[in-house]
N, C-alpha and C. Protein backbone atom coordinates (compact mmCIF):
# COMPACT_ATOMS: atom_id res chain seq x y z
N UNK A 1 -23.18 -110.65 87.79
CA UNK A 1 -22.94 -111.11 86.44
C UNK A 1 -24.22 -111.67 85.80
N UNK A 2 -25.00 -112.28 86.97
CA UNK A 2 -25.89 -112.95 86.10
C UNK A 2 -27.08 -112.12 85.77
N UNK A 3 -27.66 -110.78 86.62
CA UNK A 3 -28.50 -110.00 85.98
C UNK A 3 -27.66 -109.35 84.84
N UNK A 4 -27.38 -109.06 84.93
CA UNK A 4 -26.32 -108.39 83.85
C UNK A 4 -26.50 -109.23 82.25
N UNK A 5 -26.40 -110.48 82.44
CA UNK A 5 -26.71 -111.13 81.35
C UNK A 5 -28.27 -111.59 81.07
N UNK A 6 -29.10 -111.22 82.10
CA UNK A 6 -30.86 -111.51 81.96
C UNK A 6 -31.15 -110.06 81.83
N UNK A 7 -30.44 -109.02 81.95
CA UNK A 7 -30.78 -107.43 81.55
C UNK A 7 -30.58 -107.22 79.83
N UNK A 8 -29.37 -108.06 80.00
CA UNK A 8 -29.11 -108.05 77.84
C UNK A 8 -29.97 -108.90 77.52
N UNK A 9 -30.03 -109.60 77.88
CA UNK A 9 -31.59 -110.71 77.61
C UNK A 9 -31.94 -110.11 77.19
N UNK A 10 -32.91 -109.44 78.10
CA UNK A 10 -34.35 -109.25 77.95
C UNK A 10 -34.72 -108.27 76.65
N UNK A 11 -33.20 -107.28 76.57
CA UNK A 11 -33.33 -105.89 75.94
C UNK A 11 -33.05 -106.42 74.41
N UNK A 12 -32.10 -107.85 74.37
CA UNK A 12 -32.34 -108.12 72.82
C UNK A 12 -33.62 -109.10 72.46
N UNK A 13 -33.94 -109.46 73.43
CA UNK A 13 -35.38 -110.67 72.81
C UNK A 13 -36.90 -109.46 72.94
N UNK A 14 -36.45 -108.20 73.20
CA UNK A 14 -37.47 -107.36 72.99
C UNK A 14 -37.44 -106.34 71.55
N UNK A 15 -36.04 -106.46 71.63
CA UNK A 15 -35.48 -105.89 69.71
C UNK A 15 -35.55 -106.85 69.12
N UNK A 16 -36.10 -107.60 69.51
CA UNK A 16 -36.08 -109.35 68.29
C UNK A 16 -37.75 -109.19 68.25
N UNK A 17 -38.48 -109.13 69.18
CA UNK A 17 -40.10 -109.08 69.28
C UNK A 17 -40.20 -108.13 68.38
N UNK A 18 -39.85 -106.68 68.68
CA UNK A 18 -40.09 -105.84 67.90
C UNK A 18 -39.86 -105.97 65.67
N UNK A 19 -38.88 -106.34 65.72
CA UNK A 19 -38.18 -106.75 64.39
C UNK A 19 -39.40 -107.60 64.01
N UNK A 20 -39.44 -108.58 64.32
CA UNK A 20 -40.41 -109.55 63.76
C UNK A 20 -41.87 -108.97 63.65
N UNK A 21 -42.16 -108.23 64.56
CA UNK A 21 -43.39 -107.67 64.53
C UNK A 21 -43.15 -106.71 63.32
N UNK A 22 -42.14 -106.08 63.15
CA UNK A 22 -42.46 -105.21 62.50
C UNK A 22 -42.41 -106.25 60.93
N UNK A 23 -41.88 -106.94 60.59
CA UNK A 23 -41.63 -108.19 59.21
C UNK A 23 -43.30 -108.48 59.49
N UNK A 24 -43.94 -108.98 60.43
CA UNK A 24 -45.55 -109.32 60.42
C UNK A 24 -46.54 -108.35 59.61
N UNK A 25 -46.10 -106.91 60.24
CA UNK A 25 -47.13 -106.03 59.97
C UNK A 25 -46.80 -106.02 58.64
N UNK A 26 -45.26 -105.41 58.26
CA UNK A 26 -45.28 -105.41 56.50
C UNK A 26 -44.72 -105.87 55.76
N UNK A 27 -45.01 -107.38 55.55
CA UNK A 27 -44.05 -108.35 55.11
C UNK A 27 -44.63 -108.43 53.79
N UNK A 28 -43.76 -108.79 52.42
CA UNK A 28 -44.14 -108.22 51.27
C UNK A 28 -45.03 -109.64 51.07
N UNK A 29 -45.22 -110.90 51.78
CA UNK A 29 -45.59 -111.79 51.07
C UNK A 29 -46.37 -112.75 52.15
N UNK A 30 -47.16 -113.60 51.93
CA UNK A 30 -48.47 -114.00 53.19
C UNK A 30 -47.34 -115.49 53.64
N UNK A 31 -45.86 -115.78 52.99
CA UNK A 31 -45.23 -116.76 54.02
C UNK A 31 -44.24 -116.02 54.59
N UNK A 32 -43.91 -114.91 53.93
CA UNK A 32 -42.92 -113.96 55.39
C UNK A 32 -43.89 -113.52 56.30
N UNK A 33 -45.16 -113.61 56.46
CA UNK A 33 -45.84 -113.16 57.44
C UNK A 33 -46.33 -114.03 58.46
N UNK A 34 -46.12 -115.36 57.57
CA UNK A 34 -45.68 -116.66 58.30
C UNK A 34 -45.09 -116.67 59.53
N UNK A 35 -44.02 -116.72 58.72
CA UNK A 35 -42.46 -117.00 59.30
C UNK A 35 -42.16 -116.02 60.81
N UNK A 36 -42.73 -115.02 60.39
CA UNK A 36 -42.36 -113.46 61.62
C UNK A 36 -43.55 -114.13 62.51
N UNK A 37 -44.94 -114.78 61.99
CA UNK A 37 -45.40 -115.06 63.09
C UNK A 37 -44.94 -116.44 63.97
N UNK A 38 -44.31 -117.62 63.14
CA UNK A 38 -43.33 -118.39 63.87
C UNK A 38 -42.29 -117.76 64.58
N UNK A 39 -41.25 -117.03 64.37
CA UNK A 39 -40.43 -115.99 64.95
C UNK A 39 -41.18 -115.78 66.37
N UNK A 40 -42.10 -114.70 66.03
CA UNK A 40 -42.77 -114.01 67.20
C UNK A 40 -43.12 -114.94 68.34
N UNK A 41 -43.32 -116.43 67.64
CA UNK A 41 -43.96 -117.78 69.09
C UNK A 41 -42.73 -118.07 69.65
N UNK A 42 -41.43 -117.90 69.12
CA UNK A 42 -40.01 -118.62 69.33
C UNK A 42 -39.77 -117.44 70.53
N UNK A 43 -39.60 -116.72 70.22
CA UNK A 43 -39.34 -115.05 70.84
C UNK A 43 -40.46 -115.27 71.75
N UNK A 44 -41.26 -115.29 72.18
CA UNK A 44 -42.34 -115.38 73.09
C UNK A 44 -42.00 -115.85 74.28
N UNK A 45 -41.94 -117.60 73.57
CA UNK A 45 -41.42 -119.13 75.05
C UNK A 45 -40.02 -118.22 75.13
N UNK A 46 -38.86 -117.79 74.36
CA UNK A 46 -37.62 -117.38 74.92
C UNK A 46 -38.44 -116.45 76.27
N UNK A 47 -38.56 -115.32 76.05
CA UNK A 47 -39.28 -114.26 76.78
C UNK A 47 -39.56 -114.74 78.17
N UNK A 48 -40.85 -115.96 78.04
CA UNK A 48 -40.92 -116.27 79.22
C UNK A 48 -39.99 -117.08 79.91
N UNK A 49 -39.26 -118.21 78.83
CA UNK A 49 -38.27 -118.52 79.77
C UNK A 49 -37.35 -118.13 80.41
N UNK A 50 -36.80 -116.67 79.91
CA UNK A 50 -35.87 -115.97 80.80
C UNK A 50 -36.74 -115.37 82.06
N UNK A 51 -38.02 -114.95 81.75
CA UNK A 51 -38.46 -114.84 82.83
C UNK A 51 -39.05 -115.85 84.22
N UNK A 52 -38.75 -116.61 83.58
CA UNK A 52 -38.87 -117.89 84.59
C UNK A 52 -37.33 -117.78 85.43
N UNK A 53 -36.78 -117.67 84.74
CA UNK A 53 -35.28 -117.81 85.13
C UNK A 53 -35.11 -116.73 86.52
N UNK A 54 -35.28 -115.58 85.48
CA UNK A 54 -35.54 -114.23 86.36
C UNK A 54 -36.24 -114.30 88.01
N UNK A 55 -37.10 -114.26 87.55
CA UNK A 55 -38.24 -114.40 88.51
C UNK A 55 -38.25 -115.79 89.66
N UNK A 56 -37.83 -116.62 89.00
CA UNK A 56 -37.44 -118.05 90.05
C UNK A 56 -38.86 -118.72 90.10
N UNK A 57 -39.67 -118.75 89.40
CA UNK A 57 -41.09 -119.46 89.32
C UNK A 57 -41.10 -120.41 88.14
N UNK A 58 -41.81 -121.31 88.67
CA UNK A 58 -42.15 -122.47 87.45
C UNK A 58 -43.17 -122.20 86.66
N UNK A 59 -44.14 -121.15 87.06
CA UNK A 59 -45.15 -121.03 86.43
C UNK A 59 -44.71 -120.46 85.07
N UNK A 60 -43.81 -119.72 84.98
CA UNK A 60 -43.81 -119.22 83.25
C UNK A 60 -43.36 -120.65 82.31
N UNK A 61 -42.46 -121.51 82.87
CA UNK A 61 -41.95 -122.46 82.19
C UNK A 61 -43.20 -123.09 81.70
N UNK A 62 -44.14 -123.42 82.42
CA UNK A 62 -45.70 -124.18 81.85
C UNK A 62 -46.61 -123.45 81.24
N UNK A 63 -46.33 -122.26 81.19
CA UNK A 63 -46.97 -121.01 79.76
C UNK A 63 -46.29 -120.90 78.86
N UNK A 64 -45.02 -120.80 78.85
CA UNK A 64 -43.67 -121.34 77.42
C UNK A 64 -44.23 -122.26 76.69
N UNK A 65 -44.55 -123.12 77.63
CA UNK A 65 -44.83 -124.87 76.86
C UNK A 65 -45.78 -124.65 76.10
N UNK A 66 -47.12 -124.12 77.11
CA UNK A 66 -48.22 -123.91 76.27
C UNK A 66 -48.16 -123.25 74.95
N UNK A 67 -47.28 -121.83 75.06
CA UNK A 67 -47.42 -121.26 73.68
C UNK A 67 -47.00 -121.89 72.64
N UNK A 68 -45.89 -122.56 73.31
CA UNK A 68 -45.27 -123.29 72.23
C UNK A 68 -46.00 -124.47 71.35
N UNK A 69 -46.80 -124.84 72.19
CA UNK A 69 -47.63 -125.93 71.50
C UNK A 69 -48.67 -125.48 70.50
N UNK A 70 -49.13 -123.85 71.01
CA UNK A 70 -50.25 -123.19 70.31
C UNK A 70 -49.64 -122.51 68.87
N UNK A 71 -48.51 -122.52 69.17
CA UNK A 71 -47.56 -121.80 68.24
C UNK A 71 -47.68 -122.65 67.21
N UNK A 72 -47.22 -123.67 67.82
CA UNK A 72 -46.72 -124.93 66.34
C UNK A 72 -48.12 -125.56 65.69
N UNK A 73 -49.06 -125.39 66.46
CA UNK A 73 -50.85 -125.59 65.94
C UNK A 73 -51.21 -124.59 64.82
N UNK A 74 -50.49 -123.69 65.48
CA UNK A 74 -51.10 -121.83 64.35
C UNK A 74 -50.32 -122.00 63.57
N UNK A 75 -48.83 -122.72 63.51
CA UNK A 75 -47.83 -122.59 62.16
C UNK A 75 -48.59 -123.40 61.39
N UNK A 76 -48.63 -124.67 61.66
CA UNK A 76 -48.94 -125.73 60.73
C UNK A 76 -50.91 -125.69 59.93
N UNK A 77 -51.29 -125.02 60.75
CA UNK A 77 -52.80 -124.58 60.46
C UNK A 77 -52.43 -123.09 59.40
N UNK A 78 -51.49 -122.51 59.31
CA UNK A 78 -51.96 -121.06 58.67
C UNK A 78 -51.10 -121.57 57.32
N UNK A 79 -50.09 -122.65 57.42
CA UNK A 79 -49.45 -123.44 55.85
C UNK A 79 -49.87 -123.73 55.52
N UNK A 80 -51.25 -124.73 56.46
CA UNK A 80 -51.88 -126.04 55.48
C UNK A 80 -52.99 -124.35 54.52
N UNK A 81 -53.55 -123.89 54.80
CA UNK A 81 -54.45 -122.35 54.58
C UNK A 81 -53.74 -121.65 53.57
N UNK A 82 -52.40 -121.79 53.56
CA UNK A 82 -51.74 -120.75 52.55
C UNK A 82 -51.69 -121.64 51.24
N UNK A 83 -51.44 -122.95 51.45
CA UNK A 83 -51.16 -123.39 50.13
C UNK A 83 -52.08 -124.37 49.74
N UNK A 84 -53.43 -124.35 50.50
CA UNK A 84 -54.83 -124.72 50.24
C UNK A 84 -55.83 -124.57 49.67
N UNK A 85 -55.87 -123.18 50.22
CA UNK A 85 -56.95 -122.00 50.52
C UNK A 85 -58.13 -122.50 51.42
N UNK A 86 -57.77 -123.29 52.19
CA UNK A 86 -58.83 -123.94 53.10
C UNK A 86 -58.36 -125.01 54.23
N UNK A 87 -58.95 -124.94 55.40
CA UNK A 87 -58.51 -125.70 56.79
C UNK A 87 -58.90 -127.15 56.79
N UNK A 88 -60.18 -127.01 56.43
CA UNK A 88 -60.66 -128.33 56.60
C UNK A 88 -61.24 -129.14 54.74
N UNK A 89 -60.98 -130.38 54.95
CA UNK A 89 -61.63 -131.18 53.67
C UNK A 89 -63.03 -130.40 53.63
């Protein structure tokens, strides 16, 4: 039962990667391209955390984290840029 439910996993958080990627590449506007790239970091840590699950290792759980932290650095850095036009004072 339980691969069974980490096999649908995997096969919808890879039609979810894909979807968003595809909203990234041609998203009509530079905050839906945002957003698909927040998406894509959410979809990522999921990814590895099922594969942590999967796999029975801790090591993906402490690369989840990481992205996740890099994720929420690149969200809040590519907003402050969109409605700036600049990173730093």
């Amino acid at each position: 039962m339980l691969t069974t439910a980490i096999s649908l996993a995997f096969t919808l958080l890879g039609a979810a990667l894909l979807l968003t990627g595809g909203r990234l590449l041609y998203g009509p506007t530079l905050p839906d391209r945002i957003m698909a790239l927040d998406a894509l970091y959410i979809n990522a840590v999921a990814l590895l955390v099922l594969a942590g699950i999967h796999f029975d290792s801790a090591l993906y759980f402490e690369v989840a984290l990481f992205i996740a932290l890099l994720g929420f650095i690149g969200t809040a850095a590519l907003c402050r840029f969109a409605s700036r036009g600049r990173l730093f004072e």
